[in-house]
C-alpha atoms as a PDB file:
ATOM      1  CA  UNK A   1     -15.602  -7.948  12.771  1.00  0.00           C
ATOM      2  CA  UNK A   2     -15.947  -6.912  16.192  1.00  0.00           C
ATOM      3  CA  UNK A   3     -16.168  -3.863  18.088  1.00  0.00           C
ATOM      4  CA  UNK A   4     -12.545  -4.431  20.048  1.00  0.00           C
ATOM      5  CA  UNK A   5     -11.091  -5.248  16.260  1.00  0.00           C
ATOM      6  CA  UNK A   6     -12.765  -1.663  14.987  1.00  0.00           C
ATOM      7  CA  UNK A   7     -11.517  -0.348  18.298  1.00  0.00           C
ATOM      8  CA  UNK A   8      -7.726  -1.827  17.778  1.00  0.00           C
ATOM      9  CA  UNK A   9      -7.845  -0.873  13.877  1.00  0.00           C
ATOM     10  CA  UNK A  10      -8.838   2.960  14.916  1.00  0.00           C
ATOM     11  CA  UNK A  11      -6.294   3.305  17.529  1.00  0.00           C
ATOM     12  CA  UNK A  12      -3.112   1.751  16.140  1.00  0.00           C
ATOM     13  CA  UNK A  13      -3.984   2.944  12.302  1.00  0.00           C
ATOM     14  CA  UNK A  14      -2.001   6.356  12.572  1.00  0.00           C
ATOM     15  CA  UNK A  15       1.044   4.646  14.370  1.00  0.00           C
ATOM     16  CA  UNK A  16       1.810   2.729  11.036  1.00  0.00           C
ATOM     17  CA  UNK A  17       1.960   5.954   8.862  1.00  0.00           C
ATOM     18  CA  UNK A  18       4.219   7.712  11.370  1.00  0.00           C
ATOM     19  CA  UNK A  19       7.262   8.409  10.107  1.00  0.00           C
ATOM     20  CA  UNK A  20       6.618   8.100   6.364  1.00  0.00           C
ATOM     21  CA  UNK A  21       7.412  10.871   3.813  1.00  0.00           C
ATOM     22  CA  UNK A  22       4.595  11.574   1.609  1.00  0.00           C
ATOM     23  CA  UNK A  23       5.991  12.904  -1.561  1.00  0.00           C
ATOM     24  CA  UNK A  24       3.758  14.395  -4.742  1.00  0.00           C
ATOM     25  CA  UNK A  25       4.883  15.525  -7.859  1.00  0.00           C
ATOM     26  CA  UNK A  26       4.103  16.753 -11.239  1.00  0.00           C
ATOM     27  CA  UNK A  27       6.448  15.713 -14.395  1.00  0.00           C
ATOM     28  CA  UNK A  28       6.761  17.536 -17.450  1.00  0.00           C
ATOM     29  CA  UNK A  29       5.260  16.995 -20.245  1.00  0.00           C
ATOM     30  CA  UNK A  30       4.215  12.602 -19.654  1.00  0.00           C
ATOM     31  CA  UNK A  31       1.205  12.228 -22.272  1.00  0.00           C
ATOM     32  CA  UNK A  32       1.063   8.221 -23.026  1.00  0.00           C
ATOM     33  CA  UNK A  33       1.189   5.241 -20.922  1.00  0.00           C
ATOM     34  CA  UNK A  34       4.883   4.375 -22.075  1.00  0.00           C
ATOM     35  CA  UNK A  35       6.210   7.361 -20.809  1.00  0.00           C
ATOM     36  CA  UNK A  36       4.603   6.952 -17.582  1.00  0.00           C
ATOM     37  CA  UNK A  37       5.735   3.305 -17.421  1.00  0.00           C
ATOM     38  CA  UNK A  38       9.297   4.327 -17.638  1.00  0.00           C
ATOM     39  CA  UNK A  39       9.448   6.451 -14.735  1.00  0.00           C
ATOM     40  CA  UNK A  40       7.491   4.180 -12.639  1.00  0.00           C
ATOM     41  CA  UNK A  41      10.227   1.166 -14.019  1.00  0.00           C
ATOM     42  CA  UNK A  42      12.732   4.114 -12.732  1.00  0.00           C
ATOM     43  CA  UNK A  43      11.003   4.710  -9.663  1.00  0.00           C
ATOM     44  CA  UNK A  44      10.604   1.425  -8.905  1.00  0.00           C
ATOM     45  CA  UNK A  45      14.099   0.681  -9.073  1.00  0.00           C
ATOM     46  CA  UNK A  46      15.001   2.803  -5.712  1.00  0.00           C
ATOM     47  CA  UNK A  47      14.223   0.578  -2.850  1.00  0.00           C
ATOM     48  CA  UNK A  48      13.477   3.665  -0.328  1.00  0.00           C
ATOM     49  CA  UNK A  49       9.921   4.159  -2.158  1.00  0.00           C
ATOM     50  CA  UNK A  50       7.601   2.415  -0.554  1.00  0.00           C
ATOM     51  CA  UNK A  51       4.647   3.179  -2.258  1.00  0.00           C
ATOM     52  CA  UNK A  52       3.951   4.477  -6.071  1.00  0.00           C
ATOM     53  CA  UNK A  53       0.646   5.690  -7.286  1.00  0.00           C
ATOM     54  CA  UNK A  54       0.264   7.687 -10.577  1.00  0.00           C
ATOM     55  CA  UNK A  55      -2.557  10.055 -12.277  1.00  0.00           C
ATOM     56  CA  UNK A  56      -1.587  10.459 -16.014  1.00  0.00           C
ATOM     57  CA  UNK A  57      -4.083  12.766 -16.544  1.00  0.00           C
ATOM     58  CA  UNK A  58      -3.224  14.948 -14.304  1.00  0.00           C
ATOM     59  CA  UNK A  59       0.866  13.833 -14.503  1.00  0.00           C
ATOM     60  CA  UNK A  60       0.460  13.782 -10.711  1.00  0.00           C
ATOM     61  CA  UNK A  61       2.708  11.095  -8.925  1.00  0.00           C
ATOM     62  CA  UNK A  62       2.418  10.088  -4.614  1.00  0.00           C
ATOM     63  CA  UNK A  63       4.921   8.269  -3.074  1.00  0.00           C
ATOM     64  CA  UNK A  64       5.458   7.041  -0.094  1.00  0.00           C
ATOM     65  CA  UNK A  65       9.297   6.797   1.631  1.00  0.00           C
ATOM     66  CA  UNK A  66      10.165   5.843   5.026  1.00  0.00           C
ATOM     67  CA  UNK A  67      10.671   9.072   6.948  1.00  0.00           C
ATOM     68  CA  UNK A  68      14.086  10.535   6.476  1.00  0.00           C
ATOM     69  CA  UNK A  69      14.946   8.651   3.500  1.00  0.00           C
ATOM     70  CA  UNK A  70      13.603  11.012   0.679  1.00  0.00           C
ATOM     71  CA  UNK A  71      16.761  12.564  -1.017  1.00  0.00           C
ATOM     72  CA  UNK A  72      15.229  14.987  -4.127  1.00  0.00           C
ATOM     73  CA  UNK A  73      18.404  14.932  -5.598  1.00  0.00           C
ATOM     74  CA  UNK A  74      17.844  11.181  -5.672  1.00  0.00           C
ATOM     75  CA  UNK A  75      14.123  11.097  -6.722  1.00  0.00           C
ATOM     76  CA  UNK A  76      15.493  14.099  -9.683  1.00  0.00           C
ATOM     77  CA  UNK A  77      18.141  11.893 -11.051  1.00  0.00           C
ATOM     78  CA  UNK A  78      15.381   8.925 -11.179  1.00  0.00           C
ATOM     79  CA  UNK A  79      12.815  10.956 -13.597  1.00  0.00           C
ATOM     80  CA  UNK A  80      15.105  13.037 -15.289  1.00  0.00           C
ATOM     81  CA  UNK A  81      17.020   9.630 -16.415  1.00  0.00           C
ATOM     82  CA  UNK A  82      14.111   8.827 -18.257  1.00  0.00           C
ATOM     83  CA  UNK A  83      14.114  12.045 -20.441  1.00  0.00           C
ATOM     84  CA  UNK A  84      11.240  14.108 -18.227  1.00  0.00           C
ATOM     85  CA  UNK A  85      11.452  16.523 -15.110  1.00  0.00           C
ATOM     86  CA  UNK A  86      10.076  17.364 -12.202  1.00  0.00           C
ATOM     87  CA  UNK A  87       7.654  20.702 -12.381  1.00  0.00           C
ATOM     88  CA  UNK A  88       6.436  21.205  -8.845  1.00  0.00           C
ATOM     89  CA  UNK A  89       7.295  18.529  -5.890  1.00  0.00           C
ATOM     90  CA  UNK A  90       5.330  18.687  -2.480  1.00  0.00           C
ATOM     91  CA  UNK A  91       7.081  16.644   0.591  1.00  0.00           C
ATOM     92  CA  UNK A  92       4.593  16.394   3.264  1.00  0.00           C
ATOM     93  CA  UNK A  93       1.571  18.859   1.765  1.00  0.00           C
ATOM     94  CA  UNK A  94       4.615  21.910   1.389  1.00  0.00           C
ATOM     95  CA  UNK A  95       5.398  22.902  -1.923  1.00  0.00           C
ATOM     96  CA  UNK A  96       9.299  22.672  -2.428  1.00  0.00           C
ATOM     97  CA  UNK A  97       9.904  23.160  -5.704  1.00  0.00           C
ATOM     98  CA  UNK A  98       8.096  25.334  -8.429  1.00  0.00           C
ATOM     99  CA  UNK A  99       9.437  25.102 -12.045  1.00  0.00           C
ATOM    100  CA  UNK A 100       7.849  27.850 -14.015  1.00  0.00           C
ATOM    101  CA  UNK A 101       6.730  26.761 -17.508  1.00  0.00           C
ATOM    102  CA  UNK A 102       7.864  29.210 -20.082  1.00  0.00           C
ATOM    103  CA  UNK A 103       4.745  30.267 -22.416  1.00  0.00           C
ATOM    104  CA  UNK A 104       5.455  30.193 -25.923  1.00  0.00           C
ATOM    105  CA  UNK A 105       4.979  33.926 -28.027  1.00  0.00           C
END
């Protein structure tokens, strides 16, 4: 590779993740494999996501939507159809939503 391809590659990079939607959040309470594998079959199911990636140890998930077409109520319906919920949910780095866990006596 070039210098004017390294050149080309470092100018237009940010123009293709302009307008996406970076979405993170933490479910409640995903401990194996098959319950992450059913919300990602869930998630995977909405054509707006462009881009899943999932932590299960940390029950973190990123996604990617074009920008303007991340509904929550949408992305809610998706993970709570599979029996789990969303705890905390970031859209662009800002914290949105911040279920409290209650702490058993």
């Amino acid at each position: 590779m070039n210098i004017k391809h390294i050149l080309f590659i470092l100018f237009f990079l940010p123009i293709f993740t302009i307008g996406q939607d970076n979405v993170k959040f933490i479910d409640g309470g995903v401990t194996c494999s098959s319950c992450s594998n059913a919300i990602y079959k869930s998630l995977q199911s909405d054509k707006k996501i462009l881009k899943i990636e999932t932590n299960l140890d940390t029950q973190e998930w990123n996604l990617e939507y074009k920008n303007g077409d991340f509904k929550i109520e949408d992305l809610k319906k998706l993970v709570e159809d599979t029996g789990f919920s969303i705890y905390k949910l970031w859209v662009n780095n800002e914290l949105i939503l911040n279920k409290k866990t209650k702490v058993k006596k």
